[in-house]
N, C-alpha and C. Protein backbone atom coordinates (compact mmCIF):
# COMPACT_ATOMS: atom_id res chain seq x y z
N UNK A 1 -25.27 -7.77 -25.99
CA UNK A 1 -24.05 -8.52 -25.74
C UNK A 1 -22.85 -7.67 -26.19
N UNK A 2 -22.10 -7.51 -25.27
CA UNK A 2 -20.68 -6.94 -25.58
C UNK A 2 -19.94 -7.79 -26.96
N UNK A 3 -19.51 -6.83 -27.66
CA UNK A 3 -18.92 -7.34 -28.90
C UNK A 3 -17.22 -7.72 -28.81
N UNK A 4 -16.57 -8.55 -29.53
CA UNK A 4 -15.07 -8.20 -28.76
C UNK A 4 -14.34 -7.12 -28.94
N UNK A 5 -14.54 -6.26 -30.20
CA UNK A 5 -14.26 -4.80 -30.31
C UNK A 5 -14.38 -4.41 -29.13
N UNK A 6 -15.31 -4.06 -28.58
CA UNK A 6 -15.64 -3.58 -27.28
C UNK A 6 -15.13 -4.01 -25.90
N UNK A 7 -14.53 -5.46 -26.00
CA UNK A 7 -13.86 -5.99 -24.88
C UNK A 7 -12.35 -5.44 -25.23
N UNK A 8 -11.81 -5.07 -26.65
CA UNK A 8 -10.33 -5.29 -26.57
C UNK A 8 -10.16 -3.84 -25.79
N UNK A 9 -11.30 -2.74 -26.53
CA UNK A 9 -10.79 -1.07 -26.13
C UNK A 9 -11.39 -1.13 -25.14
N UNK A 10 -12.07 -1.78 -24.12
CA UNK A 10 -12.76 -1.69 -22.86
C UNK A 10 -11.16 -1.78 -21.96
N UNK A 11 -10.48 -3.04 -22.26
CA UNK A 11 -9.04 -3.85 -21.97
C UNK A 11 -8.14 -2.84 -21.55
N UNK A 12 -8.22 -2.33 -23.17
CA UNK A 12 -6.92 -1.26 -23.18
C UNK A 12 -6.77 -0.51 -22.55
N UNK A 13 -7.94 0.52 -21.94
CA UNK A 13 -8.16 1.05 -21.19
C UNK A 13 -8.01 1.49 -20.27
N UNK A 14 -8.29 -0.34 -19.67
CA UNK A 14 -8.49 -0.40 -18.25
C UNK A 14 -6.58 -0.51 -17.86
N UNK A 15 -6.04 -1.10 -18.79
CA UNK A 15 -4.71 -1.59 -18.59
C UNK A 15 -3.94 -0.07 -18.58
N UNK A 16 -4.33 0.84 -19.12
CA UNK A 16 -3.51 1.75 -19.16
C UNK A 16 -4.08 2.55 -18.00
N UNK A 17 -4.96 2.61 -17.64
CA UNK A 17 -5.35 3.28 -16.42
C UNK A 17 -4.48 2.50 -15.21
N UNK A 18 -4.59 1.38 -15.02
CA UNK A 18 -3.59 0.81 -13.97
C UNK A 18 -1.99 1.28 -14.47
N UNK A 19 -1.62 0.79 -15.49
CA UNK A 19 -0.33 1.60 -15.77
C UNK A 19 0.34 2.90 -15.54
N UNK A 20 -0.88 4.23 -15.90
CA UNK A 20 -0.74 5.66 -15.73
C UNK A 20 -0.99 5.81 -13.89
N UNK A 21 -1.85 4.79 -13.50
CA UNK A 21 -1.59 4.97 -11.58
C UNK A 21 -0.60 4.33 -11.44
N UNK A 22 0.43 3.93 -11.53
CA UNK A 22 1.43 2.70 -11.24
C UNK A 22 2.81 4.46 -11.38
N UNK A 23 2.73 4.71 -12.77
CA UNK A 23 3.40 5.91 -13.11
C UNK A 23 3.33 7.44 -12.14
N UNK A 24 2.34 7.15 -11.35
CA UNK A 24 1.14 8.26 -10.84
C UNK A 24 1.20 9.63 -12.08
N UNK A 25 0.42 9.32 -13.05
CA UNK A 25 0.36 10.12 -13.80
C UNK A 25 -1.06 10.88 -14.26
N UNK A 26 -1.52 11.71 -13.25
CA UNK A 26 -3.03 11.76 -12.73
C UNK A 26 -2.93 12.41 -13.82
N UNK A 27 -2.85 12.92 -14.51
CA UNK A 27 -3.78 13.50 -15.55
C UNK A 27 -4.30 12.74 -16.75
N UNK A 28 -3.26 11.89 -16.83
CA UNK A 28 -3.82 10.56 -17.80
C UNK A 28 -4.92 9.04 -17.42
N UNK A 29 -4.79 9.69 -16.37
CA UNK A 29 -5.64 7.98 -15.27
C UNK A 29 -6.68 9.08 -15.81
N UNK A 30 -6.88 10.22 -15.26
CA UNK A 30 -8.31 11.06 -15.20
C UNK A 30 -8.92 11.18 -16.26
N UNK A 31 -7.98 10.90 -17.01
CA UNK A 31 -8.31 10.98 -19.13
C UNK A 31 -9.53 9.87 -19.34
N UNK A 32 -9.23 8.61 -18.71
CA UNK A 32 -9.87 7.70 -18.89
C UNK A 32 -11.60 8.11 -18.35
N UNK A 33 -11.70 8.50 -17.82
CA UNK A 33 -13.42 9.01 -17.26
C UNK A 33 -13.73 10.40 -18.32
N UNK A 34 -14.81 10.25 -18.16
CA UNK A 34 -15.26 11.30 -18.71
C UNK A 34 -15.67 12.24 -17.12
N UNK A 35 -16.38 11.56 -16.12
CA UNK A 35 -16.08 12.42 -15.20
C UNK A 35 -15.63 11.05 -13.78
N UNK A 36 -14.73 11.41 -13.45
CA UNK A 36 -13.90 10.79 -12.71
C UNK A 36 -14.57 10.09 -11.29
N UNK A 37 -14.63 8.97 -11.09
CA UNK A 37 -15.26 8.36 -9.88
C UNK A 37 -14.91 7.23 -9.55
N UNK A 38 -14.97 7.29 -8.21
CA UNK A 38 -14.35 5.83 -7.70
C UNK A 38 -15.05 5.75 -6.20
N UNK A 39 -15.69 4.06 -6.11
CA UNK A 39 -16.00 3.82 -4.92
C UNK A 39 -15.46 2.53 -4.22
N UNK A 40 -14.63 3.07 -2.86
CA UNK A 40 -13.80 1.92 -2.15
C UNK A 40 -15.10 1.30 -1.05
N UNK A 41 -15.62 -0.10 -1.59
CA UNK A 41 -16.43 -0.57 -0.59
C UNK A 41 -16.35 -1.00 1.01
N UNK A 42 -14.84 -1.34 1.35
CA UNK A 42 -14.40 -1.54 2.27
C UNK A 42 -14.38 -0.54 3.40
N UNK A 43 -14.44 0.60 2.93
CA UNK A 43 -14.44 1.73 4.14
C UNK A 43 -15.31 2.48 3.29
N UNK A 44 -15.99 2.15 2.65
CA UNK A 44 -17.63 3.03 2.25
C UNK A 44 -17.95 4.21 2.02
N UNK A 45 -16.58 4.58 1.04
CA UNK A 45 -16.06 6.00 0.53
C UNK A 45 -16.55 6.13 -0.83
N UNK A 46 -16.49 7.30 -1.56
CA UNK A 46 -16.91 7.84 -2.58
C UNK A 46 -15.75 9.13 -3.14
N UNK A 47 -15.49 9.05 -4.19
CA UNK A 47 -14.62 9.87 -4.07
C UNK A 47 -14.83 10.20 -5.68
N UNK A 48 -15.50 11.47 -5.98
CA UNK A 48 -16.39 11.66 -7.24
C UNK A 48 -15.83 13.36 -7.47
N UNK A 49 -15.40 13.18 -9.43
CA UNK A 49 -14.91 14.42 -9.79
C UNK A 49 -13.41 14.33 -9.36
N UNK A 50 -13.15 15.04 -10.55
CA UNK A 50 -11.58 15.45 -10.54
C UNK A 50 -10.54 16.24 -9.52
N UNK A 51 -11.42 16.97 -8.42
CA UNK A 51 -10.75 17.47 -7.47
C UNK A 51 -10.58 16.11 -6.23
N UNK A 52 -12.29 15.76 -6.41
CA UNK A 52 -11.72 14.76 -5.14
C UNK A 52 -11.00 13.36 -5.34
N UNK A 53 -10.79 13.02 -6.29
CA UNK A 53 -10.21 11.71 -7.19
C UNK A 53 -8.59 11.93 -7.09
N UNK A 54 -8.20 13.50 -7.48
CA UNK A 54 -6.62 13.90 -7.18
C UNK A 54 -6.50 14.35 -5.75
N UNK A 55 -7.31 13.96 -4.80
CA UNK A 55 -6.96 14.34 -3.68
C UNK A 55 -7.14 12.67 -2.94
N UNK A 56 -7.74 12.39 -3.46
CA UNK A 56 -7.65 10.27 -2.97
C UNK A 56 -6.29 9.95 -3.16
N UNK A 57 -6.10 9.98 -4.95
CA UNK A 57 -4.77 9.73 -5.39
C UNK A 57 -3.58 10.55 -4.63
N UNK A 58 -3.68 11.65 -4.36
CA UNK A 58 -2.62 12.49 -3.16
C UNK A 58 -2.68 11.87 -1.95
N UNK A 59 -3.52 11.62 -1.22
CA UNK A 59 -3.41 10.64 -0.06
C UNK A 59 -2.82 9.15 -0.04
N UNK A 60 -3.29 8.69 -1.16
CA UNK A 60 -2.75 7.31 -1.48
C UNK A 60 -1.48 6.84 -1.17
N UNK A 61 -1.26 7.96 -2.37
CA UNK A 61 0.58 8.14 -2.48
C UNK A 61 1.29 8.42 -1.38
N UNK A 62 0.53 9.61 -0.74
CA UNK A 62 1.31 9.65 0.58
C UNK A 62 1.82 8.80 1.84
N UNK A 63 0.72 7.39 1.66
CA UNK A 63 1.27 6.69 2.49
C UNK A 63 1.66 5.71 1.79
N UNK A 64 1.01 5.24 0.52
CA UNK A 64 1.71 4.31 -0.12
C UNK A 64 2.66 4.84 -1.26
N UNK A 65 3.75 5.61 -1.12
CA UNK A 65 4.36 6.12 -2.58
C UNK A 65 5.02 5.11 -3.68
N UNK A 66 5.27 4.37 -3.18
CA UNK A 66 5.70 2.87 -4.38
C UNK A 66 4.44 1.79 -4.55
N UNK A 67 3.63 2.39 -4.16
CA UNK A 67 2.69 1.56 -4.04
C UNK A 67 2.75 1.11 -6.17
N UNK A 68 1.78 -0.37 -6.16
CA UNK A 68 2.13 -0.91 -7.14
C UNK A 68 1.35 -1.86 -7.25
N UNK A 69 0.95 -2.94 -8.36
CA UNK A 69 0.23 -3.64 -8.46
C UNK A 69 0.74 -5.03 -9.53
N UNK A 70 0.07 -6.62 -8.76
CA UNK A 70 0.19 -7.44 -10.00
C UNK A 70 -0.94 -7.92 -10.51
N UNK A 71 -1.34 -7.89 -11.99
CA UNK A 71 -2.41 -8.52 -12.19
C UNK A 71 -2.51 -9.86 -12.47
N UNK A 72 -4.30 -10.05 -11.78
CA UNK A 72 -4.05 -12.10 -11.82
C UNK A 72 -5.08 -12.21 -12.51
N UNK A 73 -5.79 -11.44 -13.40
CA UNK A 73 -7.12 -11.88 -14.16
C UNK A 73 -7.57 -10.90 -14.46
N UNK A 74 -8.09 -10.66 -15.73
CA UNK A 74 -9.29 -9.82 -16.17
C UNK A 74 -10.60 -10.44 -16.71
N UNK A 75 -11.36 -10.09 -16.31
CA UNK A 75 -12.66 -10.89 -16.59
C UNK A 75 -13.49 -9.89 -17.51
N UNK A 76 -14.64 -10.41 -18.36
CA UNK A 76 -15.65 -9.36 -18.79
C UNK A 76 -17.06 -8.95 -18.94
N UNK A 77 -17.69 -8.58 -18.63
CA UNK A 77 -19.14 -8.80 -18.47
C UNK A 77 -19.93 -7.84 -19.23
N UNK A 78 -20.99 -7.91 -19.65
CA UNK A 78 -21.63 -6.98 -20.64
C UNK A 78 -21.59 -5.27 -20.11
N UNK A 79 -21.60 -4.64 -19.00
CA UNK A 79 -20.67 -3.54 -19.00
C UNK A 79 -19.74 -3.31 -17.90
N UNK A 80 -18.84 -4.12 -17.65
CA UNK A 80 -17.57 -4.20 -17.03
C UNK A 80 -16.37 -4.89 -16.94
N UNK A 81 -15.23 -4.35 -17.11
CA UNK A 81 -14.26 -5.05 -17.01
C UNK A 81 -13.91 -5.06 -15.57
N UNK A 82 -13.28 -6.80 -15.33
CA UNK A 82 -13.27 -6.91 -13.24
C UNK A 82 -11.90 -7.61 -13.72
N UNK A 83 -11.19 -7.16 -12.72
CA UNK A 83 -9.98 -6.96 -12.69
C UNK A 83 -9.39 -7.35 -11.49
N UNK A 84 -8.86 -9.14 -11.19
CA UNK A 84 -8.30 -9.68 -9.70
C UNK A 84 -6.70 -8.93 -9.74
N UNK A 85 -6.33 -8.56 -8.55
CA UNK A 85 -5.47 -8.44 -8.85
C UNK A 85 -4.19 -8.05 -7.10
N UNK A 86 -3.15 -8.28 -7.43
CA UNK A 86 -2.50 -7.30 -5.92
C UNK A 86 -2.06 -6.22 -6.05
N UNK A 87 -2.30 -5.63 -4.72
CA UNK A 87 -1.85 -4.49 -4.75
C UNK A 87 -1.15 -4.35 -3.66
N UNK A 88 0.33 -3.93 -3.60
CA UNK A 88 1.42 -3.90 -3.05
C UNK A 88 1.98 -2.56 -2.58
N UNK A 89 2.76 -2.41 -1.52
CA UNK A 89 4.01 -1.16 -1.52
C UNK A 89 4.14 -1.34 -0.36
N UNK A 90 4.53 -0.05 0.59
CA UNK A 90 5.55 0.05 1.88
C UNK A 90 4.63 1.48 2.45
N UNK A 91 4.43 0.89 3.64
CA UNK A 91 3.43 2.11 4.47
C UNK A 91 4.22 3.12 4.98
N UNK A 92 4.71 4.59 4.04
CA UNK A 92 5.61 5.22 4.60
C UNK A 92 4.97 6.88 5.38
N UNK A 93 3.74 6.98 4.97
CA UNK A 93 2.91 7.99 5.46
C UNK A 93 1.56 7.64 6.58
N UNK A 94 0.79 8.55 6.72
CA UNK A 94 -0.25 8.35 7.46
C UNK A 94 -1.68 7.85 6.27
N UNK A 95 -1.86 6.74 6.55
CA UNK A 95 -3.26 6.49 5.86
C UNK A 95 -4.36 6.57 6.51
N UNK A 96 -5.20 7.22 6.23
CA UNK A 96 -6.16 8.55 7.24
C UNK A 96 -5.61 9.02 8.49
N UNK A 97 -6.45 8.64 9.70
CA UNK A 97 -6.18 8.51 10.77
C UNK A 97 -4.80 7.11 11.54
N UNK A 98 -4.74 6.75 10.43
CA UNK A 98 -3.12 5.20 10.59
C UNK A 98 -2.32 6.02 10.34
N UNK A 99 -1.32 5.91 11.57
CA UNK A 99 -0.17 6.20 11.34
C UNK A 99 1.00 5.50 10.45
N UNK A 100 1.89 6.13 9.97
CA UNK A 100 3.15 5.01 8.94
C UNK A 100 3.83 4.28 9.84
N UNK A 101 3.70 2.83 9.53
CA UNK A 101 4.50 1.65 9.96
C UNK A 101 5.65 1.56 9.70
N UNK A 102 6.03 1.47 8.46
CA UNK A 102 6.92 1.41 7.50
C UNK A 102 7.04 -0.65 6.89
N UNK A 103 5.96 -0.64 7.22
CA UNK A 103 5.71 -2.13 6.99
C UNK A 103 5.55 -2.14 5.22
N UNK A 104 5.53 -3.18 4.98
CA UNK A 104 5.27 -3.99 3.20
C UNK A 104 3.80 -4.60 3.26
N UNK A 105 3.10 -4.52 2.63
CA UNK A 105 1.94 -5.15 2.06
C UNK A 105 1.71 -5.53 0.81
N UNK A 106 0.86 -6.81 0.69
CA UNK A 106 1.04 -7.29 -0.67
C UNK A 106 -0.96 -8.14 0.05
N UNK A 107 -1.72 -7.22 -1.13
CA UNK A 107 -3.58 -7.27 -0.32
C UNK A 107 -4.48 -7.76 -1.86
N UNK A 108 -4.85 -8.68 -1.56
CA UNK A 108 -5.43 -9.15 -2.92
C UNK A 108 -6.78 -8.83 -3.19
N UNK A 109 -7.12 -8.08 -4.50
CA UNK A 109 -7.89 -7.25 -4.33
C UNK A 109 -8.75 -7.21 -5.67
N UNK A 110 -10.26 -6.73 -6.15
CA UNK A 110 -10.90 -6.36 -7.44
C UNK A 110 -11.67 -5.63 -7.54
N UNK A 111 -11.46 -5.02 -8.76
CA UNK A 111 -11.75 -3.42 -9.40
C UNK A 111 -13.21 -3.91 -10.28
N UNK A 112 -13.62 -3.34 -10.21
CA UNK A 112 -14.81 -3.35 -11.76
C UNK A 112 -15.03 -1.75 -11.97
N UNK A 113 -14.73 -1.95 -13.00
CA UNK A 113 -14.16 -1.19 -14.36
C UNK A 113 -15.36 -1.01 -15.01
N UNK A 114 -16.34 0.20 -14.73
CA UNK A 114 -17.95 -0.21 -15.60
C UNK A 114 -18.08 0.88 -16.20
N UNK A 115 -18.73 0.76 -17.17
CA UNK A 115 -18.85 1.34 -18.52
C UNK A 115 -20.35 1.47 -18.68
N UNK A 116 -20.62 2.65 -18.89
CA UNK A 116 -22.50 3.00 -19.67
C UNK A 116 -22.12 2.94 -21.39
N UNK A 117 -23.26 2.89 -21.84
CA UNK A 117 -24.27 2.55 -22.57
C UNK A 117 -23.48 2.84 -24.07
N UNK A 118 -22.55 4.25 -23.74
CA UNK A 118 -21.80 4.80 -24.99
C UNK A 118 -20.26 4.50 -24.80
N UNK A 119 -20.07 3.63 -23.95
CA UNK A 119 -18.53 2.76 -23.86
C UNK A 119 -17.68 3.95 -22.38
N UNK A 120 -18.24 4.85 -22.10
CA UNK A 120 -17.79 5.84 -21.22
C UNK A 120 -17.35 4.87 -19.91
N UNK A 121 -16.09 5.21 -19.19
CA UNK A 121 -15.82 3.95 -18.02
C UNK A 121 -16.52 5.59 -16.84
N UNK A 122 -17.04 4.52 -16.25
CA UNK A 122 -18.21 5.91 -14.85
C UNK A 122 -17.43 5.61 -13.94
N UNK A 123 -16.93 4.34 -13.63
CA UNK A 123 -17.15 4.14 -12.22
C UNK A 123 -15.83 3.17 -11.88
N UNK A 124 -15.22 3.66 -10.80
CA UNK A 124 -13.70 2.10 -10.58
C UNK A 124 -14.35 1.98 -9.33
N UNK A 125 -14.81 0.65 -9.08
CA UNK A 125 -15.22 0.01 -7.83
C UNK A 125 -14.47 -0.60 -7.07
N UNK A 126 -13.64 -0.74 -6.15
CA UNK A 126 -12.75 -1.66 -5.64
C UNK A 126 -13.29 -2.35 -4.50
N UNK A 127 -12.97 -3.53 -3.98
CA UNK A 127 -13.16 -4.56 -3.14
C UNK A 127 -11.67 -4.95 -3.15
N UNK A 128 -11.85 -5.32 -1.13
CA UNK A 128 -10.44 -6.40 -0.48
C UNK A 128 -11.07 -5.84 1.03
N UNK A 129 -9.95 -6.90 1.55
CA UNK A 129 -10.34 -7.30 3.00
C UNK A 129 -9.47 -6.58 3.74
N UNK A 130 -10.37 -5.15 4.29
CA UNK A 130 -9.01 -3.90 5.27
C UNK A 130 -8.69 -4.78 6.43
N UNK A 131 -8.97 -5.89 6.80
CA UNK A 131 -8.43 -6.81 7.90
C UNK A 131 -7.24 -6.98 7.69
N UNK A 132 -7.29 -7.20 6.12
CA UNK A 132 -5.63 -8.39 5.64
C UNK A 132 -4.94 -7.20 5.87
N UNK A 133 -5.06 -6.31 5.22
CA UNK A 133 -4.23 -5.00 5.08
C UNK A 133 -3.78 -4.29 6.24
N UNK A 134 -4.88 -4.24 7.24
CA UNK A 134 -4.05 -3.19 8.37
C UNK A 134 -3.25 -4.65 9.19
N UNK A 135 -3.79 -6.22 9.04
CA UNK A 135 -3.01 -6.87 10.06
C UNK A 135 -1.48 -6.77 9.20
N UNK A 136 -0.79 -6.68 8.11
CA UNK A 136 -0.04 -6.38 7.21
C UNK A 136 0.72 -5.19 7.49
N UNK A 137 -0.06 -3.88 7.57
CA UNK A 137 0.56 -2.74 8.20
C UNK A 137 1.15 -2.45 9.56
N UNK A 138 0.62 -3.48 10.28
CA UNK A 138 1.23 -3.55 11.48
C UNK A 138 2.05 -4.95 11.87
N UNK A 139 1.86 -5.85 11.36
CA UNK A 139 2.68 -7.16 11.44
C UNK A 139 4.48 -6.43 12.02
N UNK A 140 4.78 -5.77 11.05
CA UNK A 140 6.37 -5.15 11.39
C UNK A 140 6.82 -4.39 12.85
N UNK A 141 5.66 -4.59 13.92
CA UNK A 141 5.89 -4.03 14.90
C UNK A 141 6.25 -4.81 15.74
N UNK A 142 7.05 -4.74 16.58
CA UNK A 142 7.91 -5.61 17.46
C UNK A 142 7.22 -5.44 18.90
N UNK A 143 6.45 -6.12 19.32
CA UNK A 143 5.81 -6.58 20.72
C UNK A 143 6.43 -6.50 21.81
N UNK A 144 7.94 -6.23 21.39
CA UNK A 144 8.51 -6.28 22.98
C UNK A 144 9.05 -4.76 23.03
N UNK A 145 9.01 -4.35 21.84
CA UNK A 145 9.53 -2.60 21.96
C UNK A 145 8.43 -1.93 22.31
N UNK A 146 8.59 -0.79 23.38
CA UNK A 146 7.61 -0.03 23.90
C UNK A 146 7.26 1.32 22.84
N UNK A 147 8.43 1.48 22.12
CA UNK A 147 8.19 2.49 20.86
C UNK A 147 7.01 1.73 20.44
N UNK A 148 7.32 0.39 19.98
CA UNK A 148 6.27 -0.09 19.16
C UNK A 148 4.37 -0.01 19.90
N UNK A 149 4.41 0.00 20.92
CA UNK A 149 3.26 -0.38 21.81
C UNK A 149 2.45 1.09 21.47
N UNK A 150 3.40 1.95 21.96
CA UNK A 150 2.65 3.43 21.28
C UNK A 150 2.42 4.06 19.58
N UNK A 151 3.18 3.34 19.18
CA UNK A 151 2.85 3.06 17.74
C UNK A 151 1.66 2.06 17.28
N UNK A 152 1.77 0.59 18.07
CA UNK A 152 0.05 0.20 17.54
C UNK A 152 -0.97 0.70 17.95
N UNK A 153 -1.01 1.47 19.51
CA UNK A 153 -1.97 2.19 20.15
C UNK A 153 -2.43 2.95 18.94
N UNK A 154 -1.45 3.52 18.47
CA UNK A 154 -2.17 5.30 17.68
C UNK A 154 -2.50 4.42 16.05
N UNK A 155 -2.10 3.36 15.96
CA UNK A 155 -2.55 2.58 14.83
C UNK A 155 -3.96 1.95 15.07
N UNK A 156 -4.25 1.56 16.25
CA UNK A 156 -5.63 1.10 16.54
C UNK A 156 -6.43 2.35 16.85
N UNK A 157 -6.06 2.93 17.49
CA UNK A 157 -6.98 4.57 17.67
C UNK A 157 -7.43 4.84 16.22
N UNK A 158 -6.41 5.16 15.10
CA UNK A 158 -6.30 5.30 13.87
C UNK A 158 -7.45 4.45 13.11
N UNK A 159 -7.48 3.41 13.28
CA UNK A 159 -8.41 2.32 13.02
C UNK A 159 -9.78 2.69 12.79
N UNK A 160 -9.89 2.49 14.44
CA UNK A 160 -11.40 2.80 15.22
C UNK A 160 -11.99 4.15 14.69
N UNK A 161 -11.38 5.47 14.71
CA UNK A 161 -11.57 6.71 13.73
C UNK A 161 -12.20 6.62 12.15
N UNK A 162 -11.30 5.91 11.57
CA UNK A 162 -11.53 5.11 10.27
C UNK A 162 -12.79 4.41 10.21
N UNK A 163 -12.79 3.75 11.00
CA UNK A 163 -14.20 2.59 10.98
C UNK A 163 -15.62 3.20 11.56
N UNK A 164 -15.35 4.55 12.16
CA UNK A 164 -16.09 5.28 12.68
C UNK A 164 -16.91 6.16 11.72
N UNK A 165 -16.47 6.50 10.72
CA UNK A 165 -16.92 7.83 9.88
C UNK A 165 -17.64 6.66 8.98
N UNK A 166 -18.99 7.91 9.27
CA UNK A 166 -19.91 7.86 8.22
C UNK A 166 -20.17 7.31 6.88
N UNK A 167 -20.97 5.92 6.80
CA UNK A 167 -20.62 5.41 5.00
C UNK A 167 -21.60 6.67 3.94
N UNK A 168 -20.45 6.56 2.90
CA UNK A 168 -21.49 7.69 1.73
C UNK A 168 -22.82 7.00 1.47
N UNK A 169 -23.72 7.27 1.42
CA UNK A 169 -25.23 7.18 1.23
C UNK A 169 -25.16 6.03 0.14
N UNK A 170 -24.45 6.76 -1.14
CA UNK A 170 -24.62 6.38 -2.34
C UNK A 170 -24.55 4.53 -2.26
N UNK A 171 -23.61 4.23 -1.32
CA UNK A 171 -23.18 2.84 -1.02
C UNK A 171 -23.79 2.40 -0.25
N UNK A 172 -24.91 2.68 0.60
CA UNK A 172 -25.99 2.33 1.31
C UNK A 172 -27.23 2.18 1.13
N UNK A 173 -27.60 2.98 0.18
CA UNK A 173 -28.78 3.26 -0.09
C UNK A 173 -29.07 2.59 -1.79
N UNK A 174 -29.12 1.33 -1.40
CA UNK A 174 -28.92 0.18 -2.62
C UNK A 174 -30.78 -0.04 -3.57
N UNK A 175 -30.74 -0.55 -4.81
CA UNK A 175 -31.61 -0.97 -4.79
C UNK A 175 -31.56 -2.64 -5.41
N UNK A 176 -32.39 -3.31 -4.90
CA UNK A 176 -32.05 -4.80 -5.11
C UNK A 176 -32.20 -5.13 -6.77
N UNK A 177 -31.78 -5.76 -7.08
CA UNK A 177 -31.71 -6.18 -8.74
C UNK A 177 -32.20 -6.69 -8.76
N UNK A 178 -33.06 -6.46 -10.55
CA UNK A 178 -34.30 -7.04 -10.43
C UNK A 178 -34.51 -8.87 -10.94
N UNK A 179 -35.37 -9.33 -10.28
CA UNK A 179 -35.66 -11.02 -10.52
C UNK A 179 -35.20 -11.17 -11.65
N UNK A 180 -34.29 -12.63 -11.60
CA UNK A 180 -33.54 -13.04 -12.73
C UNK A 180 -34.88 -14.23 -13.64
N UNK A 181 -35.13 -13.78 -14.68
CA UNK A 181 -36.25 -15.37 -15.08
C UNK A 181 -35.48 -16.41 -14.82
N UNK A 182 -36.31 -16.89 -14.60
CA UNK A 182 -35.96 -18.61 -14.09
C UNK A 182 -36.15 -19.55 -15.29
């Protein structure tokens, strides 16, 4: 059983890691891992180690650069802190193959924050619905402008590309947890 010692510096942690990304202050978010990893379930990415973690966070930014967050809950579980929360900004770059809208989003979303055995955080897991989000990124397009028509085209092309590539293994290749006693 997690002790509350262990929930407050699990907390702190986690709070300053959202803080130091809010700052984009990658060298201090990266502080928090011992080796840096993060898996986005929604598009079935992996993004493991310090080169490819500052190259997520470089993409991020690029389309979301104010991007930002509010928190609505932290929860705790014997090794994770889960974390409801929004995450907000203004689509001013290309997010992968999506072109910039220049639309606002505000996508409600949760992290688990998990921790092995010696308090080490391994892993930021995120979950949310890329439905809410790209109908959000494109909502700001005006249906009767033909600029706009070739702009959702290369936003749905963008899409379909996206939804196309390959899920990482690691997120596929599950094993079921084992029987709970009854």
């Amino acid at each position: 059983m997690t002790t509350e010692t262990r929930r407050a510096a699990r907390q702190k942690l986690v709070l300053d890691h959202f803080h130091d990304e809010v700052r984009q202050d990658w060298d201090d978010v990266l502080a928090t891992f011992p080796h840096p990893h993060y898996e986005l379930i929604p598009t079935m990415t992996v993004h493991d180690g310090d080169r490819a973690v500052r190259g997520y966070y470089r993409a991020s930014r690029v389309a979301f650069p104010d991007q930002d967050h509010e928190i609505i809950a932290l929860r705790h579980s014997d090794d994770a802190v889960i974390v409801e929360f929004w995450l907000l900004g203004t689509h001013r770059g290309p997010l992968g193959a999506i072109p910039p809208t220049g639309s606002r989003f505000r996508v409600r979303m949760s992290a688990y924050f998990i921790f092995d055995e010696d308090e080490n955080l391994v892993c930021e897991r995120i979950y949310f619905d890329s439905l809410t989000l790209f109908r959000q990124l494109i909502a700001g397009l005006n249906p009767r402008s033909p600029r706009h028509w070739i702009l959702a085209a290369r936003c749905l092309r963008g899409l379909l590309k996206e939804a196309g590539r390959t899920p990482h293994p690691g997120l596929t290749t599950t094993t079921p947890a084992p029987a709970l006693a009854g």
